[in-house]
Protein backbone atom coordinates (compact mmCIF):
# COMPACT_ATOMS: atom_id res chain seq x y z
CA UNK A 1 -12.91 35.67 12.60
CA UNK A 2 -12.52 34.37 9.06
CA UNK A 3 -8.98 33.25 9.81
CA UNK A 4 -9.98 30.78 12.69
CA UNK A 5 -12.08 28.67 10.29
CA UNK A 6 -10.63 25.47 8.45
CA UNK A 7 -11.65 26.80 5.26
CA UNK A 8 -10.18 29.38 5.46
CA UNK A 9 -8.57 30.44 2.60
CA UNK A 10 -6.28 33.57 2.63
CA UNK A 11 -4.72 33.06 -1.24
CA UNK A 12 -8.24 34.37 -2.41
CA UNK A 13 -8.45 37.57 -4.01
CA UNK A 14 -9.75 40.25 -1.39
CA UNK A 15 -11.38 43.17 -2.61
CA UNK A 16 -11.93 46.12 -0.10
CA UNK A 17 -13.97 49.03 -1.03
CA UNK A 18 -14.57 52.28 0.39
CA UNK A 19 -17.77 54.12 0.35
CA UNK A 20 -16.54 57.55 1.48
CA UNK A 21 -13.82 60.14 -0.38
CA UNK A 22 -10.94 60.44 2.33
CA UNK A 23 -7.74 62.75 2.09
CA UNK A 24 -4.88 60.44 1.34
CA UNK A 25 -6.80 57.35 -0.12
CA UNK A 26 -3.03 56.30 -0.66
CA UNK A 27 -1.83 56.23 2.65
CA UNK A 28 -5.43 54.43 3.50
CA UNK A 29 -4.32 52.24 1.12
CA UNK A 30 -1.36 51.12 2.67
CA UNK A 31 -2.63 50.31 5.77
CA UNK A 32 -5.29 48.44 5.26
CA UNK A 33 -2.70 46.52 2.68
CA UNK A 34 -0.25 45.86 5.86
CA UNK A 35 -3.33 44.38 8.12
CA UNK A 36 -3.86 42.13 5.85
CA UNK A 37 -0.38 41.16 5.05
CA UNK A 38 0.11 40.10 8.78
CA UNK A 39 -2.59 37.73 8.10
CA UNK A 40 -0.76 36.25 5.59
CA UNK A 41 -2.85 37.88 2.51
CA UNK A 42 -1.40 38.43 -0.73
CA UNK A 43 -3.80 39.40 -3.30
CA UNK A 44 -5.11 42.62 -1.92
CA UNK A 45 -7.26 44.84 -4.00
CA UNK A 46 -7.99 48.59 -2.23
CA UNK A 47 -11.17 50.34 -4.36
CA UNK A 48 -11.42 54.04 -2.90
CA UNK A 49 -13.65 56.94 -4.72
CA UNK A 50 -11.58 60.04 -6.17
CA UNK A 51 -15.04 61.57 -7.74
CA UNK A 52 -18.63 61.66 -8.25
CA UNK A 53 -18.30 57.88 -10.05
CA UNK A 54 -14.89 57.07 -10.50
CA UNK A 55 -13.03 55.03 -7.94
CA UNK A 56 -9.40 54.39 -7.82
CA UNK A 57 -7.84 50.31 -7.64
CA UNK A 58 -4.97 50.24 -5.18
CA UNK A 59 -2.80 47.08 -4.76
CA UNK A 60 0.78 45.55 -4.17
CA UNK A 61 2.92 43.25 -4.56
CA UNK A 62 4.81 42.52 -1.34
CA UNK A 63 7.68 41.16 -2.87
CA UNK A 64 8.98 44.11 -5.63
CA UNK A 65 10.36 45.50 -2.49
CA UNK A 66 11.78 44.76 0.91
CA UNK A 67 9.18 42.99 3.01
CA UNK A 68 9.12 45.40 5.73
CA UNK A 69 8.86 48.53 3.62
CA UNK A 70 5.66 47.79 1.70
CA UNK A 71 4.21 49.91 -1.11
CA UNK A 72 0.79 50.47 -2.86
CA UNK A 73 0.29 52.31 -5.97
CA UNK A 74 -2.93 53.14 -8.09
CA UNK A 75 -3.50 50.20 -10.74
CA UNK A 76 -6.08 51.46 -12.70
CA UNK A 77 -9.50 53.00 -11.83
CA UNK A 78 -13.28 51.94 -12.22
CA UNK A 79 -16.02 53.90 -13.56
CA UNK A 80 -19.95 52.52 -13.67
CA UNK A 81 -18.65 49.29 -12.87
CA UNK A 82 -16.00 48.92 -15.96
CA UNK A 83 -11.97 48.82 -14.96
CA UNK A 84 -9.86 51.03 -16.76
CA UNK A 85 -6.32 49.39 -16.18
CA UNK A 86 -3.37 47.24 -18.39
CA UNK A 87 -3.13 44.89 -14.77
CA UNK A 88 -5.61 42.99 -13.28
CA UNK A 89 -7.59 44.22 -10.63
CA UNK A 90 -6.00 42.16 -8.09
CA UNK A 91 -2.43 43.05 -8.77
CA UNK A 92 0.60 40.77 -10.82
CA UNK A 93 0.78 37.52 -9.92
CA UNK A 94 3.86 36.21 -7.97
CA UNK A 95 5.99 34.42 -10.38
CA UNK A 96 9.31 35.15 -8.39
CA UNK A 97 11.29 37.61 -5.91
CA UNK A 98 12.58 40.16 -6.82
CA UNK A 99 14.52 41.91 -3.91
CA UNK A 100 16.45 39.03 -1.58
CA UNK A 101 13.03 37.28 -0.13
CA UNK A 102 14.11 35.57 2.80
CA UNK A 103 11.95 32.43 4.08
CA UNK A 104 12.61 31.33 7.85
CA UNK A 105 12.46 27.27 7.75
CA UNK A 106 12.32 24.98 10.75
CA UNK A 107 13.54 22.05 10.42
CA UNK A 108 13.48 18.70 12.15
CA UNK A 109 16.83 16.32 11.83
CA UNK A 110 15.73 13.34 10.54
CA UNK A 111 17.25 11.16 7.83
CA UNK A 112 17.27 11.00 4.93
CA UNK A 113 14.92 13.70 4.13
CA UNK A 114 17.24 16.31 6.20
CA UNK A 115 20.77 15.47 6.57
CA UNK A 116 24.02 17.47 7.98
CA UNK A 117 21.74 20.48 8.46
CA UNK A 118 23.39 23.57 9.41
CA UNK A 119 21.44 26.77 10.65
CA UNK A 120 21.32 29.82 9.57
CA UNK A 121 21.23 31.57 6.16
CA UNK A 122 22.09 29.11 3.11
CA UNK A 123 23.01 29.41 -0.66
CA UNK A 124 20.33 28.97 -2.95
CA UNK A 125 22.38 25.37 -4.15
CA UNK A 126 22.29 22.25 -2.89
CA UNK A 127 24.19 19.64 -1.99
CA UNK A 128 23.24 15.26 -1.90
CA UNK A 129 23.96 15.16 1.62
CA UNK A 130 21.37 17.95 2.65
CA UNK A 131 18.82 15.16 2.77
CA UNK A 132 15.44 15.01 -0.11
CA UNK A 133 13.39 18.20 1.65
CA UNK A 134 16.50 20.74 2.12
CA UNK A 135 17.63 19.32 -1.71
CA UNK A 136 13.95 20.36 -3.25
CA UNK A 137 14.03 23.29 -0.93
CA UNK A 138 17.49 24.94 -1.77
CA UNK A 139 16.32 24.13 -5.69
CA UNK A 140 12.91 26.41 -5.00
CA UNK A 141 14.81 28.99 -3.77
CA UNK A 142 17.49 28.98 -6.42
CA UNK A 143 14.53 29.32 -8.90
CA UNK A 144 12.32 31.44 -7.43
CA UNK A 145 15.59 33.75 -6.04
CA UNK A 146 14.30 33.29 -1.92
CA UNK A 147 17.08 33.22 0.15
CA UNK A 148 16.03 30.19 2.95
CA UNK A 149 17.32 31.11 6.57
CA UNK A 150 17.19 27.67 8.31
CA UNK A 151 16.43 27.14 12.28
CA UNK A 152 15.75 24.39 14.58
CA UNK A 153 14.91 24.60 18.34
CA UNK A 154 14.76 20.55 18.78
CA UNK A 155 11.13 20.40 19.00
CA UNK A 156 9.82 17.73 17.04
CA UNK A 157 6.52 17.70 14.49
CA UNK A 158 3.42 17.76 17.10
CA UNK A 159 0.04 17.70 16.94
CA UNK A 160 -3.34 19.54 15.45
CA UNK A 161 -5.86 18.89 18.10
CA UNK A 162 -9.66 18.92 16.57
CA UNK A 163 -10.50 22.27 18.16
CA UNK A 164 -7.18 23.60 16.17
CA UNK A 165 -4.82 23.82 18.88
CA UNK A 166 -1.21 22.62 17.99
CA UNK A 167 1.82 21.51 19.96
CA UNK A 168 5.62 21.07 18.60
CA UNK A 169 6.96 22.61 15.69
CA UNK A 170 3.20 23.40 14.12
CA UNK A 171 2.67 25.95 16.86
CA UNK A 172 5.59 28.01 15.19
CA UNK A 173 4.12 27.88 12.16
CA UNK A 174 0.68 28.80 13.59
CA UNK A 175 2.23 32.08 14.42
CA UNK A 176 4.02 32.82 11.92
CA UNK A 177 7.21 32.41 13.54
CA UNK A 178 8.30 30.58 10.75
CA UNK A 179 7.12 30.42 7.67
CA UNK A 180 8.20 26.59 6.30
CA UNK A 181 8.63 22.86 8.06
CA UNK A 182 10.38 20.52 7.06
CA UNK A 183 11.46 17.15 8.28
CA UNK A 184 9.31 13.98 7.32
CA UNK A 185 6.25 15.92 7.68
CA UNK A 186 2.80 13.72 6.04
CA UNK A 187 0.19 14.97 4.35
CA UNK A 188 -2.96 14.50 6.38
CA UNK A 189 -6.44 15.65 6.27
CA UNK A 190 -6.05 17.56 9.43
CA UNK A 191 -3.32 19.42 8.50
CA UNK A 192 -4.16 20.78 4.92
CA UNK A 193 -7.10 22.26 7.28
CA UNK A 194 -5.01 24.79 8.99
CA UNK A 195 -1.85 25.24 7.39
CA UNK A 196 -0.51 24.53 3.30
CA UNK A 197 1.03 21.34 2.31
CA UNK A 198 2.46 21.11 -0.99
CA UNK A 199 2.68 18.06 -3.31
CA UNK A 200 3.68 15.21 -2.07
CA UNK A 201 7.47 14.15 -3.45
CA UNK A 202 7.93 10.97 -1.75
CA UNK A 203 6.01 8.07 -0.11
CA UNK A 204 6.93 6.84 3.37
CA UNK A 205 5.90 3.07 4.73
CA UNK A 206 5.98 1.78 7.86
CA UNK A 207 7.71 -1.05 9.12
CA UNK A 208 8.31 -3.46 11.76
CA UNK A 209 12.24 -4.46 12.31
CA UNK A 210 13.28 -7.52 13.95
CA UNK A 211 16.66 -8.94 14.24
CA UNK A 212 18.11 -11.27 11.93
CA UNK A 213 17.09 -14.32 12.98
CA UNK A 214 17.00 -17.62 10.10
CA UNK A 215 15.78 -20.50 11.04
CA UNK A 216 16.91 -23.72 8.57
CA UNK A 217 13.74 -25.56 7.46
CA UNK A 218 15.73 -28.44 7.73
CA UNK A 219 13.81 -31.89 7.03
CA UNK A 220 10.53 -30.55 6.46
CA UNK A 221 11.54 -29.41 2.81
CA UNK A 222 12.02 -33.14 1.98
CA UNK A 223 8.40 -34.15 1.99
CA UNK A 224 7.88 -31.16 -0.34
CA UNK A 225 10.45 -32.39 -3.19
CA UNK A 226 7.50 -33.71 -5.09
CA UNK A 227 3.86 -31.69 -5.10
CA UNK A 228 1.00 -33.90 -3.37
CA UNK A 229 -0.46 -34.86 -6.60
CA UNK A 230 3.06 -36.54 -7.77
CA UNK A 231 2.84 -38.70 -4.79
CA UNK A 232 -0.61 -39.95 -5.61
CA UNK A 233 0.39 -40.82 -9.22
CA UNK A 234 3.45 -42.68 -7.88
CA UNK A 235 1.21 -44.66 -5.29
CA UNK A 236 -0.99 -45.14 -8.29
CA UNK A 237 1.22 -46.64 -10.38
CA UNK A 238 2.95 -49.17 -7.75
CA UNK A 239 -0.52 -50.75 -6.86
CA UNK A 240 -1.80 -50.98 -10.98
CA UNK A 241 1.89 -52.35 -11.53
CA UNK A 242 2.20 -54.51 -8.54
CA UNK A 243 -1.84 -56.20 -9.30
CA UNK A 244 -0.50 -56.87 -12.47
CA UNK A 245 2.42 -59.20 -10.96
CA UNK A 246 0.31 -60.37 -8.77
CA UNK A 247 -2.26 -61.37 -11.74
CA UNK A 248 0.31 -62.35 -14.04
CA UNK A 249 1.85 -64.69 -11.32
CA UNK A 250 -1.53 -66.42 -9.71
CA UNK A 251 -2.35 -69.04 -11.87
CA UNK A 252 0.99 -69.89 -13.11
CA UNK A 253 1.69 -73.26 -11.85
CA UNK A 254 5.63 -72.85 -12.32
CA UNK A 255 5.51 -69.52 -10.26
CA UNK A 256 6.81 -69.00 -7.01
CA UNK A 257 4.57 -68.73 -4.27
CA UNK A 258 5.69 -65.25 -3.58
CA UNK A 259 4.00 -64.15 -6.73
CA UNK A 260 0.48 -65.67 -5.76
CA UNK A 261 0.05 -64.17 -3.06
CA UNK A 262 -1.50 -60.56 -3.23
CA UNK A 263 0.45 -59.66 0.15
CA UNK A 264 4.14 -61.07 -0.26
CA UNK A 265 3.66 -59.62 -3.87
CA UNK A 266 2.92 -56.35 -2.54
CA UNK A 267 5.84 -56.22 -0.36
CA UNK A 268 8.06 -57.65 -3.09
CA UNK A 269 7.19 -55.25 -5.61
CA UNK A 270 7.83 -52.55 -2.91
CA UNK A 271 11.41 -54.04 -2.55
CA UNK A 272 11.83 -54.01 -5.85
CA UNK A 273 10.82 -50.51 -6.57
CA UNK A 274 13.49 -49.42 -4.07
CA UNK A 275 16.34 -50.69 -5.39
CA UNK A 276 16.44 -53.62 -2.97
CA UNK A 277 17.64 -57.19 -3.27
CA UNK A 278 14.80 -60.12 -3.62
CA UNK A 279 14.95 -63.82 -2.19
CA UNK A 280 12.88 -65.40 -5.13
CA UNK A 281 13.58 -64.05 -9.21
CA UNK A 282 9.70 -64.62 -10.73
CA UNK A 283 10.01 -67.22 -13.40
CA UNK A 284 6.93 -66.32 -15.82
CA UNK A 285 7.45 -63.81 -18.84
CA UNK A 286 4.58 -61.85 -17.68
CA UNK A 287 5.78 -61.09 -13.86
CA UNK A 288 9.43 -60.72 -15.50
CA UNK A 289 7.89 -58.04 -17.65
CA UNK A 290 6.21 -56.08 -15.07
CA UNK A 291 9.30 -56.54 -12.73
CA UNK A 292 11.46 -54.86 -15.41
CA UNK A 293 8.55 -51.83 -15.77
CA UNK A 294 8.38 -51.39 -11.92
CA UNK A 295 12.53 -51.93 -11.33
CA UNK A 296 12.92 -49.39 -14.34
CA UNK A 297 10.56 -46.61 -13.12
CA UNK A 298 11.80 -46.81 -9.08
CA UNK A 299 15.21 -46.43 -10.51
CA UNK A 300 14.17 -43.03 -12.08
CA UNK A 301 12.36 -42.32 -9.33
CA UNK A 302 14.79 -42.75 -6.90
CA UNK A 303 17.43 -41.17 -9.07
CA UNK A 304 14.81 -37.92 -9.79
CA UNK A 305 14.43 -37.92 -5.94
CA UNK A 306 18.07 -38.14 -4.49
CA UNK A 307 19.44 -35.28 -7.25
CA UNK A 308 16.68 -32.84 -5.80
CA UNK A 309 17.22 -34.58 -1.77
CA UNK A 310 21.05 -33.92 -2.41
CA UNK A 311 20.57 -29.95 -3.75
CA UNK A 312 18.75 -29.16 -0.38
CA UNK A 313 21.31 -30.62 2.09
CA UNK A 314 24.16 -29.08 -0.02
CA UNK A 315 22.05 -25.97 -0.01
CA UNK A 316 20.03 -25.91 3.01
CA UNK A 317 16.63 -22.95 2.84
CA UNK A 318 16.60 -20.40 5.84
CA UNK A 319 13.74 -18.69 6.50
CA UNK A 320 12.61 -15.82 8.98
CA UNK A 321 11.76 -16.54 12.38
CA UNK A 322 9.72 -13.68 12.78
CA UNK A 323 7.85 -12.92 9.78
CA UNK A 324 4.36 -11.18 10.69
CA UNK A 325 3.27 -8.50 13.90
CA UNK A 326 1.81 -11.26 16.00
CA UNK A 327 4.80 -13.33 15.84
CA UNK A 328 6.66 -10.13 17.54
CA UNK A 329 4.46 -9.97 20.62
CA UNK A 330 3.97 -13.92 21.00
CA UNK A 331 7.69 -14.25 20.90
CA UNK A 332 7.92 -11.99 23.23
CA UNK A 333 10.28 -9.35 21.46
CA UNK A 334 11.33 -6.46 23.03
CA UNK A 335 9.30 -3.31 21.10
CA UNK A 336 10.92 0.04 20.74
CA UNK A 337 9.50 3.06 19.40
CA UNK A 338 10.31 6.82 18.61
CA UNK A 339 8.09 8.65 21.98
CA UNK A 340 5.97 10.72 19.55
CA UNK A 341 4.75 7.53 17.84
CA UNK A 342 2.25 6.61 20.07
CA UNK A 343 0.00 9.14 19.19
CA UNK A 344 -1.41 7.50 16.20
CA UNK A 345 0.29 3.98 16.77
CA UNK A 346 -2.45 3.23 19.85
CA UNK A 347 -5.30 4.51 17.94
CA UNK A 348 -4.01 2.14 14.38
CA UNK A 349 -6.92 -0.14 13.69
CA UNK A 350 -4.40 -2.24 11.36
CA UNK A 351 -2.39 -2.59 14.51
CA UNK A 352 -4.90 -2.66 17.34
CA UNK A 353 -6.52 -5.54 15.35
CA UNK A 354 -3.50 -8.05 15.29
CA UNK A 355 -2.46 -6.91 18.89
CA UNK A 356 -4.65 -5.13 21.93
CA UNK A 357 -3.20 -1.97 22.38
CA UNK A 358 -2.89 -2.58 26.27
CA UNK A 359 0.09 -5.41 25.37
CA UNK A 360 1.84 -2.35 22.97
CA UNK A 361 1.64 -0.03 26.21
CA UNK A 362 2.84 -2.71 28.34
CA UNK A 363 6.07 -3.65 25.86
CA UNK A 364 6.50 -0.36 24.93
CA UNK A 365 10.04 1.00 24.60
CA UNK A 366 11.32 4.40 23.92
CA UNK A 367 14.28 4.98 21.62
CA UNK A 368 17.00 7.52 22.46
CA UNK A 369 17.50 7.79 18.63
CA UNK A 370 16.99 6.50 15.45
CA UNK A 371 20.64 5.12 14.96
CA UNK A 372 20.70 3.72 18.91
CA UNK A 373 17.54 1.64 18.23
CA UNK A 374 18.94 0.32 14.48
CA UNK A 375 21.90 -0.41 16.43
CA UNK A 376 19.89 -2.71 19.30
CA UNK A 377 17.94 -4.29 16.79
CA UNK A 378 20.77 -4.82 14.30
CA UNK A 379 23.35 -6.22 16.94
CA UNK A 380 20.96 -7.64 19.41
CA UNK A 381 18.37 -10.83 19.77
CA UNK A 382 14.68 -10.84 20.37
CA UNK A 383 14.62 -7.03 19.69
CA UNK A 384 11.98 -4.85 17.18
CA UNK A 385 11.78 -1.52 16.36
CA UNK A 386 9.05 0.74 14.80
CA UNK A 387 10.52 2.72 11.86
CA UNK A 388 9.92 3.50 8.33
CA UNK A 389 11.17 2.21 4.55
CA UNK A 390 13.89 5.34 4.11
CA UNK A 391 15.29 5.37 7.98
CA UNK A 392 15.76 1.61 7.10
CA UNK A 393 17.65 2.17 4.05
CA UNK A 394 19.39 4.62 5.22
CA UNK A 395 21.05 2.58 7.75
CA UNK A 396 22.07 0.07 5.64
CA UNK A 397 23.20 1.96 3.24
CA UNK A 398 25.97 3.39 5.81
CA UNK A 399 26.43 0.09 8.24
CA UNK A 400 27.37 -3.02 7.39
CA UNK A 401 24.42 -4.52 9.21
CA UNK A 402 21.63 -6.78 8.36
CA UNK A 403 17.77 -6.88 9.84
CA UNK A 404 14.62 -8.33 8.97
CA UNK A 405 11.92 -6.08 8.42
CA UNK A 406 7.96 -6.58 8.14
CA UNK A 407 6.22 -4.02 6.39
CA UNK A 408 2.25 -4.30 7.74
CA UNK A 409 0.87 -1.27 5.46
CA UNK A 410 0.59 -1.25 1.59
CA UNK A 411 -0.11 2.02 1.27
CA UNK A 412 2.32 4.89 1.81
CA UNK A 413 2.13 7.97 3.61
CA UNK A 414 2.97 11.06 1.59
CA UNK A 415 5.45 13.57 2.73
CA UNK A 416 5.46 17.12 1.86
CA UNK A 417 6.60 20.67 2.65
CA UNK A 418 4.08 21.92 5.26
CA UNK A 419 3.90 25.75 4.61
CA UNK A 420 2.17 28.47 6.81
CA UNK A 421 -1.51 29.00 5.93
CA UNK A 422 -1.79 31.68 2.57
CA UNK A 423 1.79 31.10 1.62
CA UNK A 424 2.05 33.19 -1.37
CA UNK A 425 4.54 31.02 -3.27
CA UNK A 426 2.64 27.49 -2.56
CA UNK A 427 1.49 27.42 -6.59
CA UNK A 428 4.65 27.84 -7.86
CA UNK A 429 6.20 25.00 -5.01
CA UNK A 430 4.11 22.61 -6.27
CA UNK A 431 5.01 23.46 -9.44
CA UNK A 432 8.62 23.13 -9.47
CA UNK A 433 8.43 20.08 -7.02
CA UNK A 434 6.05 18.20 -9.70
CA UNK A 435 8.92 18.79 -12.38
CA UNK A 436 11.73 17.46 -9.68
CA UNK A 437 9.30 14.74 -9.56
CA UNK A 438 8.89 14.17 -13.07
CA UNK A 439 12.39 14.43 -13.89
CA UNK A 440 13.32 11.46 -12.05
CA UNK A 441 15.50 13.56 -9.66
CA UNK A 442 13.97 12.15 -6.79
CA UNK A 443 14.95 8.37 -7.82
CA UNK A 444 18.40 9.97 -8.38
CA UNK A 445 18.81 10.75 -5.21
CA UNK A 446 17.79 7.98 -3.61
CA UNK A 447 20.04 5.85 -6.02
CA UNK A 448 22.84 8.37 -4.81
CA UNK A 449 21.92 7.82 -1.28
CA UNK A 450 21.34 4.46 -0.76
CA UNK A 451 24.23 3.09 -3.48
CA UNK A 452 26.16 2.55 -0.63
CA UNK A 453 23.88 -0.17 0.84
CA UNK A 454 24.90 -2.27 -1.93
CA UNK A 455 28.41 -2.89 -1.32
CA UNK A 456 28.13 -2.34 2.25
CA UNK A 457 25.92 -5.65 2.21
CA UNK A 458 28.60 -7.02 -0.43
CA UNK A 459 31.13 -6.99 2.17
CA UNK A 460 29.19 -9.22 4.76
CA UNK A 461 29.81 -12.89 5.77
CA UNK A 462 31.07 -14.70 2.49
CA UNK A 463 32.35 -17.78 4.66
CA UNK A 464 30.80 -20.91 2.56
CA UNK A 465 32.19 -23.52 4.67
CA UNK A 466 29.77 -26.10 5.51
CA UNK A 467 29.24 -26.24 9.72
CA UNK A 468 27.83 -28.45 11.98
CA UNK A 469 24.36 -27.15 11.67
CA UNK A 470 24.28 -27.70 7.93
CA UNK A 471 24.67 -31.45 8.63
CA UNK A 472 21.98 -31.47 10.81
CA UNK A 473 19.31 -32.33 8.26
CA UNK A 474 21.72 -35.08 7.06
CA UNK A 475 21.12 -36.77 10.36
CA UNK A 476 17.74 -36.35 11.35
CA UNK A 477 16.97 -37.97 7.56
CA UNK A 478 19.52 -40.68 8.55
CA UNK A 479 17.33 -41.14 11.51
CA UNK A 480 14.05 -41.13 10.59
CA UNK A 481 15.00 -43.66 7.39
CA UNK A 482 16.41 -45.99 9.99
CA UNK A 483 13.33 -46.26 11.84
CA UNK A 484 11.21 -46.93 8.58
CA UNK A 485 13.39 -49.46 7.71
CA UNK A 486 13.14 -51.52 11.59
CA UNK A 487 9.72 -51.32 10.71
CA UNK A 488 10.12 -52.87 7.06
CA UNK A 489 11.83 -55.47 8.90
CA UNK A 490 9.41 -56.09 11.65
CA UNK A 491 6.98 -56.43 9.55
CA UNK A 492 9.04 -58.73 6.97
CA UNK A 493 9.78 -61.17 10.11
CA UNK A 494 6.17 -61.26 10.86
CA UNK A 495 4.91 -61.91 7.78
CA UNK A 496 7.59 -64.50 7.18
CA UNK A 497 6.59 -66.70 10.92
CA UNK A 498 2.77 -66.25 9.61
CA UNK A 499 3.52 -67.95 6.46
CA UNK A 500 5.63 -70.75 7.62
């Protein structure tokens, strides 16, 4: 009864007390220690009466001896309610095994948490290619002297229904067919409520790949060489300088008429200020001086301009085509996903948000494999796949691919040993996998693991010779800078006929 609640907690200390003197209180003892023990409880306390007042404390410790031969011997014994004993009432803790503890693990293949797993029994070593949960796993053991026996039937994690049903890999561990998963299994809230899930040793985010697919910006960087604000001051200071020409020039008598006019002033100065020839020289020492200040500051201008103009040709910017989730479904990108994903994918309010969950069913994909879909992705267009930060990085590190990937959630999901419900080593697991942790093993390992990725990626396209799409900008900036200058010139010829 006890055992099908979530709270259930079978690490407690049980105390069971008899009221009535029996024969062999030992061998009543014993049995009531081995119906307990198939329900996964450890700390077993057995309080049976020898005499008038005096009762004697029974317990165990499962692991001083073979697991199927267990034992029970007197601890101490109570008298008007004061123990009499050198151990606690509830028997020795479990700091380790002492008599080749074997623990039955099921495992689920997935990199690069398990990697090049091989069933059956293993060495209590390990090895960098066993993958992060088999490494911390084999390093328990070694330390805690469990030999791990590891098994997989290909079922995959599963699911804890609210009513506590499971499917997959956590109805094994529901009957205590095994006794540890492992695999890329998360902590959630509904599973610390029916089985044990130690500390969490890495983090795990979630990720949308795309292909690889740059597009040049091209042109549109060129309005951006200067900020907004730069262009106002530089509009500024052409109208203050060119009023001044125009003011310095009006009522000198000697002047040219193109200097007393506020118009063909205007468009002189704006000749001037790019560089460009002019029919009539001013002849006053005021509109010579402003000349000079406009001619000098266009030239710097112009000069300031072209260096940065020439940089982004030479160097042209790419950026993503596909850069957020709703860009993957308006682009219509074909979506693959891992089949057991769409029990929390469809139900993903971050997701469901950006895009109705009736367009995911309708584009939905199913991978064969995790290396089949980072193949299509990698090696295909207008592809996406559903995956996570380490599969990614994994894949990289041992092809010399490249992808584009979106990562929607900030927050990672934490990954941990799921044990069975009561496991009697889960304190000490957590305590060796919070050193490992600490140590900076785990950022070894994925150094280790991923170094790979580096000169994998090193080896890639290194061809610097400029193509035809890199003089594409060239042109289109040829282009439009002809048509602004037809229109200079149209409007030159018509201010010209209006004047004369």
């Amino acid at each position: 009864m006890l055992s099908s609640l979530p709270s259930w907690n079978p690490r407690a200390e049980f105390l069971i007390v008899c009221v009535e003197v029996v024969e062999k209180p030992h061998a009543v003892a014993l049995n009531l220690s081995e119906v307990l023990w198939r329900k996964g409880i450890v700390k077993i306390a057995v309080l049976m009466p020898v005499a008038n007042d005096q009762y004697q404390i029974y317990s165990r410790n499962p692991f001083k001896t073979p697991r199927h031969s267990l034992n029970t011997s007197p601890l101490g014994h109570c008298r008007l309610g004061t123990y009499h004993g050198k151990t606690p009432w509830s028997g020795p803790p479990l700091e380790e095994c002492s008599n080749n503890c074997t623990l039955k693990v099921h495992y689920v293949d997935w990199p690069p948490l398990v990697l090049n797993a091989k069933m059956g029994l293993q060495p209590s070593n390990y090895e960098l290619s066993q993958g992060f949960d088999m490494n911390i796993l084999n390093i328990i053991a070694n330390k805690l002297n469990l030999t791990v026996f590891y098994n997989t039937t290909g079922i995959l994690w599963g699911k804890i229904y609210e009513n506590g049903t499971t499917e997959g890999s956590f109805e094994l561990l529901l009957r205590n067919t095994v006794d540890i998963l492992i695999g890329g299994y998360s902590k959630t809230a509904e599973r610390i409520k029916y089985f044990d899930i130690t500390d969490s040793h890495i983090e795990v985010f979630q990720e949308w790949c795309v292909s690889n697919t740059p597009v040049m910006v091209g042109i549109r960087n060129i309005s951006n060489i200067f900020r907004i604000e730069v262009w106002i001051a530089v509009v500024a200071v052409y109208f203050l300088v060119a009023t001044c020409i125009y003011l310095s020039g009006r009522h000198n008598q000697h002047e040219f008429g193109t200097y007393r006019n506020i118009g063909n002033t205007l468009l002189t100065s704006f000749r001037v200020f790019l560089g460009m020839t002019v029919h009539a020289l001013p002849r006053g020492t005021g509109t010579r001086y402003f000349i000079s200040l406009l001619t000098i500051f266009g030239f710097y201008l112009t000069l300031y301009y072209s260096g940065y103009l020439t940089s982004i040709i030479s160097a042209p910017k790419y950026v993503q085509k596909y850069n957020t989730l709703k860009d993957i479904y308006d682009y219509d990108l074909k979506t693959y996903f891992m089949p057991d994903d769409a029990k929390w994918i469809l139900h993903d309010n971050s997701i469901t948000s950006i895009v109705p969950s009736e367009l995911i069913r309708k584009r939905w994909r199913n991978c064969r494999n995790m290396s089949w879909c980072f193949e299509i992705v990698a090696t295909s267009e207008a592809t996406s796949f559903y995956t996570d930060n380490l599969h990614k990085d994994y894949f990289l590190a041992s092809h010399s691919r490249s992808m584009h990937c979106i990562r929607y959630n900030k927050i990672g999901t934490p990954v941990g040993i799921v044990l069975r419900k009561g496991f009697p080593f889960y304190t000490q697991f957590n305590l060796i996998i919070n050193r490992i942790f600490e140590a900076g093993i785990i950022l070894k390992w994925r150094r280790d693991i991923f170094k790979p990725k580096i000169s994998a990626l090193s080896k890639g396209d290194t061809d610097s010779s400029i193509k035809f799409k890199n003089l594409k900008p060239i042109f289109k900036f040829l282009l439009v800078s002809s048509c602004i200058s037809l229109v200079v010139f149209l409007i030159e010829v018509v201010v010209h006929k209006l004047n004369f």
